[in-house]
C-alpha atoms as a PDB file:
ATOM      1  CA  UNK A   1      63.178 142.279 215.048  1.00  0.00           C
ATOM      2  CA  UNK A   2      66.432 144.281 214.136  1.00  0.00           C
ATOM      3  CA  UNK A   3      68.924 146.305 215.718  1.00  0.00           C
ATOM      4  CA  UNK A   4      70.057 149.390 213.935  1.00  0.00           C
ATOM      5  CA  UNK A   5      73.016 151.583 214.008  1.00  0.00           C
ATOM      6  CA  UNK A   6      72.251 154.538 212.757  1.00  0.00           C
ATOM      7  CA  UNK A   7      74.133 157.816 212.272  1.00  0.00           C
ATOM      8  CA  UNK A   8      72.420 161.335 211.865  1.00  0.00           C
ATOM      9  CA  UNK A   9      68.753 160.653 213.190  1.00  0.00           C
ATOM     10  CA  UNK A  10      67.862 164.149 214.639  1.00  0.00           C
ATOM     11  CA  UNK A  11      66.230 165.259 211.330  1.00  0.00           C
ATOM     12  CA  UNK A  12      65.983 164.671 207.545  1.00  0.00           C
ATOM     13  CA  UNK A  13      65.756 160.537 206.025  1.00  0.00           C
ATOM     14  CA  UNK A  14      67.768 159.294 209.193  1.00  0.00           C
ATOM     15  CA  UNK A  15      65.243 160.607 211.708  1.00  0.00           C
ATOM     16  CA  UNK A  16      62.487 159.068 208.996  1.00  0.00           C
ATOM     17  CA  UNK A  17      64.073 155.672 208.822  1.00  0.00           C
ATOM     18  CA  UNK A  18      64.523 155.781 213.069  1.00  0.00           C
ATOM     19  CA  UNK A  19      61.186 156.572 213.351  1.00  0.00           C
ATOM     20  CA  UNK A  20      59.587 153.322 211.047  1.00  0.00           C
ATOM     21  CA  UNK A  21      62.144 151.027 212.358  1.00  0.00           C
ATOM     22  CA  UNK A  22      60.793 152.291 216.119  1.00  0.00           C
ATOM     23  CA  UNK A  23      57.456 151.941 214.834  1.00  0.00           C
ATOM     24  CA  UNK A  24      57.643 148.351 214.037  1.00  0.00           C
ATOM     25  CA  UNK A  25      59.508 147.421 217.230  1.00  0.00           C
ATOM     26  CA  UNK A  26      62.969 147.537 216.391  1.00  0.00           C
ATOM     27  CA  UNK A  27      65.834 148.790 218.349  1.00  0.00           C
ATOM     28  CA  UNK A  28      67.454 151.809 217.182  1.00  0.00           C
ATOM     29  CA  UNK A  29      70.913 153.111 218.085  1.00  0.00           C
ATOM     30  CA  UNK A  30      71.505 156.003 216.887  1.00  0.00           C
ATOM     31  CA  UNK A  31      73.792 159.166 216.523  1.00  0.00           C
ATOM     32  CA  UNK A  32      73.920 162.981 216.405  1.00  0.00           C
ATOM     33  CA  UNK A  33      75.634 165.749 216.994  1.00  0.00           C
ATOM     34  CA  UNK A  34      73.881 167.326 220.124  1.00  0.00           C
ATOM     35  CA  UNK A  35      70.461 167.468 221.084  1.00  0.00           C
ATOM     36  CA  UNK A  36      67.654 164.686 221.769  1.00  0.00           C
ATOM     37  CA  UNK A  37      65.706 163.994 218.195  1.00  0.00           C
ATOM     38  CA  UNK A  38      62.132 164.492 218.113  1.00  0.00           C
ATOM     39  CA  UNK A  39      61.204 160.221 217.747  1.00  0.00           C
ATOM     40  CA  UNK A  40      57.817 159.123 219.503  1.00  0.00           C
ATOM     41  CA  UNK A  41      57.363 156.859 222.007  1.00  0.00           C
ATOM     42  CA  UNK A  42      56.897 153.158 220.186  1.00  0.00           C
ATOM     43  CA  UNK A  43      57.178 149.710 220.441  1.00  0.00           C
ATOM     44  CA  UNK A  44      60.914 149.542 219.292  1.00  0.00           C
ATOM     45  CA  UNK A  45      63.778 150.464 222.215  1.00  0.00           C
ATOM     46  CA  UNK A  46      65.795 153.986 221.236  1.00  0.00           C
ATOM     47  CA  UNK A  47      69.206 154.719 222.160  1.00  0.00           C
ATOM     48  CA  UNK A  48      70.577 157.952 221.236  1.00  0.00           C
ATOM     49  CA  UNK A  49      74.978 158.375 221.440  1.00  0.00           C
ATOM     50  CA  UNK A  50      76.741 161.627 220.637  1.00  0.00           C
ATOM     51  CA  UNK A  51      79.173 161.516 218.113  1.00  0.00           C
ATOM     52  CA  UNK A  52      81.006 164.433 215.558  1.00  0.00           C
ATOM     53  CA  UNK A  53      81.777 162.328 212.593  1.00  0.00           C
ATOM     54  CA  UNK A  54      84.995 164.188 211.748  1.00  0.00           C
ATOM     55  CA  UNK A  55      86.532 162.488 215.365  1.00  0.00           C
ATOM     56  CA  UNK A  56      88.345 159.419 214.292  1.00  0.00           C
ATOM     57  CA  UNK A  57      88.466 158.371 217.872  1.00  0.00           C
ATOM     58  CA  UNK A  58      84.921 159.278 218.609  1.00  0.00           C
ATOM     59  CA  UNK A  59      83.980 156.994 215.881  1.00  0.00           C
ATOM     60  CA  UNK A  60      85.886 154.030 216.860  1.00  0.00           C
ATOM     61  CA  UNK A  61      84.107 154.379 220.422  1.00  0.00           C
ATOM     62  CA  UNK A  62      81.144 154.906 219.333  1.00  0.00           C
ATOM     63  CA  UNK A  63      80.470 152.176 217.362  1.00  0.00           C
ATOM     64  CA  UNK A  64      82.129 150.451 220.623  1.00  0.00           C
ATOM     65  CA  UNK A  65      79.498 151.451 223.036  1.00  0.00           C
ATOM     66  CA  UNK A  66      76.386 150.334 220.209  1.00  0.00           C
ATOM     67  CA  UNK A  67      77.726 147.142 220.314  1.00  0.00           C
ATOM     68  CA  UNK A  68      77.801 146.832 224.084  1.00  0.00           C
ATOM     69  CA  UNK A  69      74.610 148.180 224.376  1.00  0.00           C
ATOM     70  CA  UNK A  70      73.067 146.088 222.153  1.00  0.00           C
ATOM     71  CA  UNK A  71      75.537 142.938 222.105  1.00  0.00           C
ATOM     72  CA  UNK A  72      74.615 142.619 218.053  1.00  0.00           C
ATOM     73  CA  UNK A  73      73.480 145.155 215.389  1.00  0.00           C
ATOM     74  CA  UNK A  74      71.913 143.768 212.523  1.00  0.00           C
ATOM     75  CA  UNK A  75      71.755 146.991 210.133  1.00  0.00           C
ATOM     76  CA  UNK A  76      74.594 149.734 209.981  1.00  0.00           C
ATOM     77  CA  UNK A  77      73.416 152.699 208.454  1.00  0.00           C
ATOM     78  CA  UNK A  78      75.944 155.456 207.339  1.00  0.00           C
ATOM     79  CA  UNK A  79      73.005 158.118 207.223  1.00  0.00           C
ATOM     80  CA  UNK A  80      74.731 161.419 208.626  1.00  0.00           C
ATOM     81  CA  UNK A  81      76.783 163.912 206.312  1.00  0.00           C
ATOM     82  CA  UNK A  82      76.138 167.331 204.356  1.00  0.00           C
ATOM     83  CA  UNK A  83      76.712 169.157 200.908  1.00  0.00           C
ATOM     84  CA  UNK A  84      78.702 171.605 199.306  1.00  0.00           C
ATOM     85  CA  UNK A  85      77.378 173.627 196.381  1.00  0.00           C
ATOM     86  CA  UNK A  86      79.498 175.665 194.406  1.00  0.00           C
ATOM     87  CA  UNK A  87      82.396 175.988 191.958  1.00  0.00           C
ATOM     88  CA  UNK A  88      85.139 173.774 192.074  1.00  0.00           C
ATOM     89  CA  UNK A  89      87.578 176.507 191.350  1.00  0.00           C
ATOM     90  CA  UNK A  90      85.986 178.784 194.408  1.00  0.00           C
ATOM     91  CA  UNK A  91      86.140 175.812 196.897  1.00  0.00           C
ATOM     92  CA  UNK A  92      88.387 176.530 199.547  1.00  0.00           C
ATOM     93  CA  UNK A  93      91.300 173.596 200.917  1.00  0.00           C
ATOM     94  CA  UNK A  94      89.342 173.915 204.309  1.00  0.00           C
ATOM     95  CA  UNK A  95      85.944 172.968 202.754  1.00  0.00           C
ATOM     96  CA  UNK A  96      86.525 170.067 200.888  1.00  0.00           C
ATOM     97  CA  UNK A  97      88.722 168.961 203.496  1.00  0.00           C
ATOM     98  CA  UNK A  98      85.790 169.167 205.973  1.00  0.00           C
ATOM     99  CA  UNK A  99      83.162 167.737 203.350  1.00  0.00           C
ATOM    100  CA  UNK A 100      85.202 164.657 202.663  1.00  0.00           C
ATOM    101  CA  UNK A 101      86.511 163.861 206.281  1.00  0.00           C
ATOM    102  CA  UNK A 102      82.205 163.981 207.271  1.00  0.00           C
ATOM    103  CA  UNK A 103      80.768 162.193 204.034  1.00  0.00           C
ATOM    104  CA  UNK A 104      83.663 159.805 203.846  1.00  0.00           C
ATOM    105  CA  UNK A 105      86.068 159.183 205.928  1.00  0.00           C
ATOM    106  CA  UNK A 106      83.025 159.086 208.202  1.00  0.00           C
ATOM    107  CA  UNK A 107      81.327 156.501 206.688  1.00  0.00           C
ATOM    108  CA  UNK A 108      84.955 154.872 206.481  1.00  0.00           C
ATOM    109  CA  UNK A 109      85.635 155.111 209.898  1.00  0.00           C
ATOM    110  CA  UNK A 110      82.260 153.430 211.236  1.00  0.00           C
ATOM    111  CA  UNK A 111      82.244 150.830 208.516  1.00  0.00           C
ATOM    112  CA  UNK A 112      85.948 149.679 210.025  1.00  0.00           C
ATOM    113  CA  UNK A 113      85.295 149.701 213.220  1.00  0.00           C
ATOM    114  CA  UNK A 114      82.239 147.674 212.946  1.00  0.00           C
ATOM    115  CA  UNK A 115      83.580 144.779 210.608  1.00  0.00           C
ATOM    116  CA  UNK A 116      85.596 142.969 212.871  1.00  0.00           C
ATOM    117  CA  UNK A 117      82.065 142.879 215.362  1.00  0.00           C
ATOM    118  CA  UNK A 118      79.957 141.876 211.825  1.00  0.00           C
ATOM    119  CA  UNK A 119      82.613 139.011 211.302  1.00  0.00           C
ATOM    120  CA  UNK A 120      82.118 137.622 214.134  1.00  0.00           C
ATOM    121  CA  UNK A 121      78.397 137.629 214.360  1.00  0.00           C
ATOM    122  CA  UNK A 122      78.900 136.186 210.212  1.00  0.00           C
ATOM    123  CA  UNK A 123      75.900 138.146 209.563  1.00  0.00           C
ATOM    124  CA  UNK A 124      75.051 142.125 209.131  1.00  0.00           C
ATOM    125  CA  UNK A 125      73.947 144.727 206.568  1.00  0.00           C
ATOM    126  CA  UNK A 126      76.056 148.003 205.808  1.00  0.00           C
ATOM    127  CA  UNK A 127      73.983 150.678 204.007  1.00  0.00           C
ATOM    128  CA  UNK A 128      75.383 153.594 202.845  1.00  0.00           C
ATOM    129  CA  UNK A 129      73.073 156.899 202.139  1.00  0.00           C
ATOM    130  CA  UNK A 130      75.071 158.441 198.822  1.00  0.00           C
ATOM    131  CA  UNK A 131      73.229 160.462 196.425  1.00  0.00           C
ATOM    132  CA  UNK A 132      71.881 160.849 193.006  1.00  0.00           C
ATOM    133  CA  UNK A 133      74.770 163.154 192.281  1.00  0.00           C
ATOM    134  CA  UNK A 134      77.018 160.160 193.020  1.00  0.00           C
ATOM    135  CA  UNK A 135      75.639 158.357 189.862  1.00  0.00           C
ATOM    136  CA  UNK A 136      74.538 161.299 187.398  1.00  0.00           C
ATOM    137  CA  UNK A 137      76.059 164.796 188.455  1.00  0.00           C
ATOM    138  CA  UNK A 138      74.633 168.299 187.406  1.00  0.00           C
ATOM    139  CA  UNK A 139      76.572 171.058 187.811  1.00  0.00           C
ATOM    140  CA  UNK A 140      77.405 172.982 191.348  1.00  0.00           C
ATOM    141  CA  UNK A 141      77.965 170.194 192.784  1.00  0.00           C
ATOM    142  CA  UNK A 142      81.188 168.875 191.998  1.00  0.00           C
ATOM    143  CA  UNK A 143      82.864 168.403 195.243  1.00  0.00           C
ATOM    144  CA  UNK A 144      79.952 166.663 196.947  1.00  0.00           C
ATOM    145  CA  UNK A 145      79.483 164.361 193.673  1.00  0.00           C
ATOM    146  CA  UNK A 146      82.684 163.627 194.160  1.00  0.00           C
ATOM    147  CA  UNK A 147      82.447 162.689 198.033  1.00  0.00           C
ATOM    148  CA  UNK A 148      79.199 160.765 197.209  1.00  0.00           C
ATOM    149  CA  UNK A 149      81.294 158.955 194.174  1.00  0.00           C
ATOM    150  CA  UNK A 150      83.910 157.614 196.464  1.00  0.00           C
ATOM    151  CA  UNK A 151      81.295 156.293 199.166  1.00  0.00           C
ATOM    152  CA  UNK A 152      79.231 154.681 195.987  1.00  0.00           C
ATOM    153  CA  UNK A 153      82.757 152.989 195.015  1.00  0.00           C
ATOM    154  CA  UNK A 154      83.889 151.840 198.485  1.00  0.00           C
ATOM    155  CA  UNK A 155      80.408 150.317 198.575  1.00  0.00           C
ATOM    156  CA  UNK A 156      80.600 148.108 195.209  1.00  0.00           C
ATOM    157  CA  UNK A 157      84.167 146.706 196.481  1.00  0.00           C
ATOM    158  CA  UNK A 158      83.390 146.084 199.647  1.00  0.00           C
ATOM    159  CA  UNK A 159      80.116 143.893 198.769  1.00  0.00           C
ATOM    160  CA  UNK A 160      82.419 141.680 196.988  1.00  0.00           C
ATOM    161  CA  UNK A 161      84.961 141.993 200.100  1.00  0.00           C
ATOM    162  CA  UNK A 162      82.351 140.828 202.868  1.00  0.00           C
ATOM    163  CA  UNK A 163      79.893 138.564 200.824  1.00  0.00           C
ATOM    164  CA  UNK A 164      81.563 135.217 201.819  1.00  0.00           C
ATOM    165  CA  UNK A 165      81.512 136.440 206.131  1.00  0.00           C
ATOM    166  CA  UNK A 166      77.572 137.180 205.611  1.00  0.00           C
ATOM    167  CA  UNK A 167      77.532 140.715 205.583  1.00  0.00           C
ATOM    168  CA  UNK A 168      75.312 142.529 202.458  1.00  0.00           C
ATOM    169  CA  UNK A 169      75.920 146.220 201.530  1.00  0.00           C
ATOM    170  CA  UNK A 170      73.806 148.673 200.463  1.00  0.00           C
ATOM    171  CA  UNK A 171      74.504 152.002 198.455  1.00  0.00           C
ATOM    172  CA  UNK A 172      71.316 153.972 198.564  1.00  0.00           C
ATOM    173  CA  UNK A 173      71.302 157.135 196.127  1.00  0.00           C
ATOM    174  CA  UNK A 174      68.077 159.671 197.056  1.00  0.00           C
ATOM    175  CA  UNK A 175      67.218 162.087 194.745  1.00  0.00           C
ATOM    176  CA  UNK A 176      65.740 165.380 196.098  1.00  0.00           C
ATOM    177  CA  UNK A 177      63.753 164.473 199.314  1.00  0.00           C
ATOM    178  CA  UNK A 178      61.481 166.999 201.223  1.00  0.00           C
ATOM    179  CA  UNK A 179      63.507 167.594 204.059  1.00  0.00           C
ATOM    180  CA  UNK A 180      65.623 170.228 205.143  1.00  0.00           C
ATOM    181  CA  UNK A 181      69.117 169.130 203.586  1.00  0.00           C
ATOM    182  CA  UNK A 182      68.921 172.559 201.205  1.00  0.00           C
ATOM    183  CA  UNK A 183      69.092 174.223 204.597  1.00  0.00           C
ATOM    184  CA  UNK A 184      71.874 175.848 206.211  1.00  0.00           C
ATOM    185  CA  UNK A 185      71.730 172.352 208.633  1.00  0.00           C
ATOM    186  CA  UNK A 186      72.773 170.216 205.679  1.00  0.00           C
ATOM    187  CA  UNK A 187      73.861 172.426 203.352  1.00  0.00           C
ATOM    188  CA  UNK A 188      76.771 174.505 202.641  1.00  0.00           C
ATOM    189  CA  UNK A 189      77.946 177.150 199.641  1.00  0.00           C
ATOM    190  CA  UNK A 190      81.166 177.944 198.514  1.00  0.00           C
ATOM    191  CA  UNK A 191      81.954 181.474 197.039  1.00  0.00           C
ATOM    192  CA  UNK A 192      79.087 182.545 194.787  1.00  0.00           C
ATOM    193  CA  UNK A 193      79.728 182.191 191.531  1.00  0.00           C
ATOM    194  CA  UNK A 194      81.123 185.097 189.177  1.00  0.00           C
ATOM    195  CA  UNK A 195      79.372 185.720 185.671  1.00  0.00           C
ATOM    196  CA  UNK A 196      81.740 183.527 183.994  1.00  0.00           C
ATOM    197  CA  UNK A 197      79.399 180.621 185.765  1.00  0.00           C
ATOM    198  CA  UNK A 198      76.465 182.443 185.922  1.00  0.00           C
ATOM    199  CA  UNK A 199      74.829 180.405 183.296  1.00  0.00           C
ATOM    200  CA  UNK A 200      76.221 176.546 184.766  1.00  0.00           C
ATOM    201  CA  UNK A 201      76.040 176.633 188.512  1.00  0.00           C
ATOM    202  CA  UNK A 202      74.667 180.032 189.074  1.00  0.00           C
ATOM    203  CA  UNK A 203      71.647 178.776 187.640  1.00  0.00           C
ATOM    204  CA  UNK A 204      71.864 175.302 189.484  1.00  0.00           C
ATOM    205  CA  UNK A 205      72.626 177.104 192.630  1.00  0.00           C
ATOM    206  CA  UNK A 206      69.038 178.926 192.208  1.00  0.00           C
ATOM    207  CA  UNK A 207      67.540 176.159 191.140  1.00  0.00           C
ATOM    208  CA  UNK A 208      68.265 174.648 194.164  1.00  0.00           C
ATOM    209  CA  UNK A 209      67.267 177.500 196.333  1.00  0.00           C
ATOM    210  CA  UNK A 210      63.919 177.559 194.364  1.00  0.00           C
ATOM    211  CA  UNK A 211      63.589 173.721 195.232  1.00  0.00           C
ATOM    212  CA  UNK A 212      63.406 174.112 198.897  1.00  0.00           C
ATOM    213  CA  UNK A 213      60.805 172.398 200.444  1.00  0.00           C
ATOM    214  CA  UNK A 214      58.785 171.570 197.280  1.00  0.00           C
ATOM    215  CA  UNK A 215      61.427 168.552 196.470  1.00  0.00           C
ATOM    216  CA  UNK A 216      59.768 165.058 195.209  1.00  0.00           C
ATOM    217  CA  UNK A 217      60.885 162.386 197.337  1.00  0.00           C
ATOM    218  CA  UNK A 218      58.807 161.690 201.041  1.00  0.00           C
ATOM    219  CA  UNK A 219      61.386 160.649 203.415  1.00  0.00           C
ATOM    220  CA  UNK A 220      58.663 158.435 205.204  1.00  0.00           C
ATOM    221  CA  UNK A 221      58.237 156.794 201.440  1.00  0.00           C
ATOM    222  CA  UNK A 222      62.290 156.735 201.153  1.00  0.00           C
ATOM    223  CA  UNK A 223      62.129 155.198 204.768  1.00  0.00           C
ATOM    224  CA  UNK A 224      60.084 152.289 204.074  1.00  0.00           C
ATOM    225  CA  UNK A 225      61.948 151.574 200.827  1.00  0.00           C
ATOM    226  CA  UNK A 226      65.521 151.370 203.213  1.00  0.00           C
ATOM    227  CA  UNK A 227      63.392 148.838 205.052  1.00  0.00           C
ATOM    228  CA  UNK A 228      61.923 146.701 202.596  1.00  0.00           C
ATOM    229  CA  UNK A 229      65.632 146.359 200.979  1.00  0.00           C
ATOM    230  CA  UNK A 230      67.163 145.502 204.037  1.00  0.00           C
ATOM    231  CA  UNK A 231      64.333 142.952 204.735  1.00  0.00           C
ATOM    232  CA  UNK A 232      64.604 141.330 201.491  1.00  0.00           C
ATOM    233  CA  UNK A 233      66.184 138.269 201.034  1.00  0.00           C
ATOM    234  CA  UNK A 234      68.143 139.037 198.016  1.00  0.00           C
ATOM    235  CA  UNK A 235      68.727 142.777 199.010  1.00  0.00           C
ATOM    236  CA  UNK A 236      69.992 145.383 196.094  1.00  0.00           C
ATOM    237  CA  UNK A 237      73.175 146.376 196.015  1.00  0.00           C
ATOM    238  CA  UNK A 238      72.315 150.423 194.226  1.00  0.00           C
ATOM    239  CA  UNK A 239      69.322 151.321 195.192  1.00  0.00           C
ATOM    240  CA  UNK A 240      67.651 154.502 193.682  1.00  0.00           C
ATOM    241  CA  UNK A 241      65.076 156.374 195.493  1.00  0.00           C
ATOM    242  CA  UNK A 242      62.868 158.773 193.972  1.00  0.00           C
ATOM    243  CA  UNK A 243      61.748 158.941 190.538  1.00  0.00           C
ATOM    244  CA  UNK A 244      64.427 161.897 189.799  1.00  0.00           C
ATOM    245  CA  UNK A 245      67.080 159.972 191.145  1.00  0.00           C
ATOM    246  CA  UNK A 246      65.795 157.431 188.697  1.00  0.00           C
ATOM    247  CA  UNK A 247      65.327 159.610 185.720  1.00  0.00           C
ATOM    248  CA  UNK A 248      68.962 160.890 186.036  1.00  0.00           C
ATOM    249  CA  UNK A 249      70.519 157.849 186.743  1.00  0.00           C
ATOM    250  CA  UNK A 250      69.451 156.382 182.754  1.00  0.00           C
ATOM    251  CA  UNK A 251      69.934 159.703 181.409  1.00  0.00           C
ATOM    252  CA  UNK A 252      73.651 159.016 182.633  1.00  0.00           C
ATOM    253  CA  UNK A 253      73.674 155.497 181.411  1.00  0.00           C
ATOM    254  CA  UNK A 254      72.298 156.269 178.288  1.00  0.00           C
ATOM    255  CA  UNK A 255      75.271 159.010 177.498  1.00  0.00           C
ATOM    256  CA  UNK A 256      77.882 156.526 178.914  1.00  0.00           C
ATOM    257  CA  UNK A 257      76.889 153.934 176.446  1.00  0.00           C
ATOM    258  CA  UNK A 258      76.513 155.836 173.423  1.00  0.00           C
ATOM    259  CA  UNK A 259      80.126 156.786 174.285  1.00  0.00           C
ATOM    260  CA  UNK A 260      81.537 153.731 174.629  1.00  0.00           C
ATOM    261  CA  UNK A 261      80.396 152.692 171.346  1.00  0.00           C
ATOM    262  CA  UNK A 262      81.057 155.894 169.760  1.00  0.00           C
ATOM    263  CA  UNK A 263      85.265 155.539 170.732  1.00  0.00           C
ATOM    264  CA  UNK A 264      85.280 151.406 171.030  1.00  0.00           C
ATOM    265  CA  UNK A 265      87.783 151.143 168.033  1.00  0.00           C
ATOM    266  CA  UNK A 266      89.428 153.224 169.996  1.00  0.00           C
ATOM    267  CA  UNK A 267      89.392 151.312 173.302  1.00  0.00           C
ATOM    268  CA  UNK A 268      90.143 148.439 171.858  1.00  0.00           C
ATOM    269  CA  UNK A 269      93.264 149.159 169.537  1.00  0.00           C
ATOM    270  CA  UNK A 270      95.431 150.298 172.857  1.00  0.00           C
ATOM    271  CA  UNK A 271      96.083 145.997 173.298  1.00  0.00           C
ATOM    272  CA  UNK A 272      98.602 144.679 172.584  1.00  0.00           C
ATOM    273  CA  UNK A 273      98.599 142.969 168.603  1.00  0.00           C
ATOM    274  CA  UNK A 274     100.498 140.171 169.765  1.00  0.00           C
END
């Protein structure tokens, strides 16, 4: 039996991975925006907290009153957060500003204020939702790549940070999953692109349109995977789900290592000599 923390669960692969941690009789605690979820009666115990992401102070209580409620929480998931498609040159100050204070100073925020409480219990697991476009990113998507980036770095350091207190982390990178995140709910557009980009993220941007609700990934299947890794006694520290995600993320390696050995004399002759 776990305890969860769980932010976002009122629709998409949070509501999912409430629903089979419920199912299997585990407590959930989680967060949204306004609004009961739609989450069956089951074995597991549900408590559902209100909480806007971009409220520092919110945050910090928040994570407060999950603690008191449940008096330990065994899995922190930092589930909740949106995209931004678009051009980086069209993207306004007040839209990146917005994407990165929900997708990761967010994340940030709930991941601070529930350390001290993990160090004490010397035990916990953070998981942290990214994205594909964290690892491998196509075009139009930029700014959220770049949010998603920063969350998939925070997560590498701080494993090596918190492995001595007991506490594992997580990054888990989704590729397209057949939920509603490529709705206005999850999603949000920039500008539309002039012809200049018609042929880059013009075509992503329809691509992505065209996508909707025909994705790959089942977020009951991408549920089940979050559990099995957090079950595991050796947990993973990047987990891919979805064989896009997967399919992307060696395309990118591949690239990356054919360029470090195409400019390694390179690399190498900025030492010193001596």
């Amino acid at each position: 039996m776990k305890t969860w923390f769980i932010t976002g669960i009122s629709r998409g692969l949070g509501l999912a991975l409430a629903r089979a941690a419920l199912s299997r009789g585990d407590t959930v605690i989680g967060t949204v925006r306004g609004g009961a979820p739609k989450l069956p009666a089951g074995p597991g115990r549900l408590h559902v907290l209100e909480l806007e992401l971009s409220d520092a102070r919110a945050v910090e209580a928040t994570v407060a009153k999950a603690f008191e409620l449940a008096g330990r929480i065994d899995v922190i998931v930092n589930n909740a957060g949106y995209g931004l498609l678009g051009t980086v040159e069209q993207a306004t100050d007040a839209e990146v500003e917005r994407l990165f204070t929900v997708d990761v100073f967010g994340p940030f925020r709930v991941i601070r204020a529930a350390l001290p409480r993990l160090r004490a219990q010397r035990s916990g697991h953070i998981v942290n939702i990214t994205s594909i476009a964290g690892r491998a990113p196509g075009t139009g998507s930029a700014l959220y790549a770049a949010a998603k980036f920063a969350l998939e770095g925070l997560s590498a350091s701080l494993a090596q940070e918190v492995a001595s207190l007991g506490i594992r982390v997580t990054a888990v990178a989704p590729g397209a999953f057949r939920t509603d995140f490529l709705s206005a709910h999850s999603i949000r557009k920039s500008e539309a692109p002039g012809s200049d980009y018609a042929a880059t993220v013009g075509r992503t941007t329809k691509a992505f349109d065209d996508m909707a609700g025909k994705q790959l990934g089942d977020p009951e299947k991408g549920a089940a995977a979050i559990l099995a890794a957090v079950d595991a006694e050796h947990p993973p520290l990047h987990l891919l789900l979805g064989s896009d995600a997967l399919r992307r993320a060696r395309e990118k390696l591949d690239v990356v290592i054919e360029e470090m050995n195409a400019w390694e004399a390179v690399t190498r002759g900025t030492d010193f000599t001596s």
